[in-house]
Protein backbone atom coordinates (compact mmCIF):
# COMPACT_ATOMS: atom_id res chain seq x y z
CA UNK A 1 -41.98 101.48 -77.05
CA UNK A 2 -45.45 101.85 -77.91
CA UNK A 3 -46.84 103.62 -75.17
CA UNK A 4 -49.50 101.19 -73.43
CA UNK A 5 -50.51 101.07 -70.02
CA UNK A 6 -49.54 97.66 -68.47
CA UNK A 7 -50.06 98.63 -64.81
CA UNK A 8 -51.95 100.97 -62.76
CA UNK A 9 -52.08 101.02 -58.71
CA UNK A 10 -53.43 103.81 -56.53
CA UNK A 11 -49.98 104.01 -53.48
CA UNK A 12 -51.71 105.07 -50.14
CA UNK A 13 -48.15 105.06 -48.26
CA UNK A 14 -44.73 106.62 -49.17
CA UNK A 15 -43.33 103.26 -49.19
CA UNK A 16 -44.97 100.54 -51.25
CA UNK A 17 -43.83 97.31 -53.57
CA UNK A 18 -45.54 97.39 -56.87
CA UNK A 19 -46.09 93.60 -58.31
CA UNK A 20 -44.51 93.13 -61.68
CA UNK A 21 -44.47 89.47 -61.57
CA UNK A 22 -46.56 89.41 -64.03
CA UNK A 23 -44.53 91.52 -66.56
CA UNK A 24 -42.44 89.79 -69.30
CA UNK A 25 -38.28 90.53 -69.04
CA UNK A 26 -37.88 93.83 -70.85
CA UNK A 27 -37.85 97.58 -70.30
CA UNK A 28 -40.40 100.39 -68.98
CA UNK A 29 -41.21 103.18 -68.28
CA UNK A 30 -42.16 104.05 -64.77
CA UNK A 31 -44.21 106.54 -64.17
CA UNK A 32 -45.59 107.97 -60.62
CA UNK A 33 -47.67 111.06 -60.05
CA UNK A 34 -46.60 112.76 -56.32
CA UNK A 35 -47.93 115.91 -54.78
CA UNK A 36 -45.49 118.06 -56.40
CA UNK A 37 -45.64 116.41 -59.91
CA UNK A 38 -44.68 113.59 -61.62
CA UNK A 39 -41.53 111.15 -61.57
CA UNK A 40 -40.38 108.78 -64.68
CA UNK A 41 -38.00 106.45 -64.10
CA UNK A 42 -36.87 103.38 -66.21
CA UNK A 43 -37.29 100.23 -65.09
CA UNK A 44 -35.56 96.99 -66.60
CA UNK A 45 -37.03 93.41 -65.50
CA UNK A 46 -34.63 90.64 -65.76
């Protein structure tokens, strides 16, 4: 990993989809700022 951000998209709603169609197959790290902090997840694209 080498830390760079790829995407970055302001959620107005607690549910949203988040367009990685434009991402190459791979692994990465998700990461989502919410009112009581932060979340990281990873994410794998097939």
């Amino acid at each position: 990993m080498d830390g760079r951000l790829l995407l970055e998209q302001n959620i107005k709603s607690a549910i949203s989809n988040i367009d990685i169609s434009e991402l190459t197959i791979g692994v990465y790290m998700l990461k989502v700022a919410v009112k009581d902090g932060v979340v990281v997840r990873k994410l794998v694209k097939k």
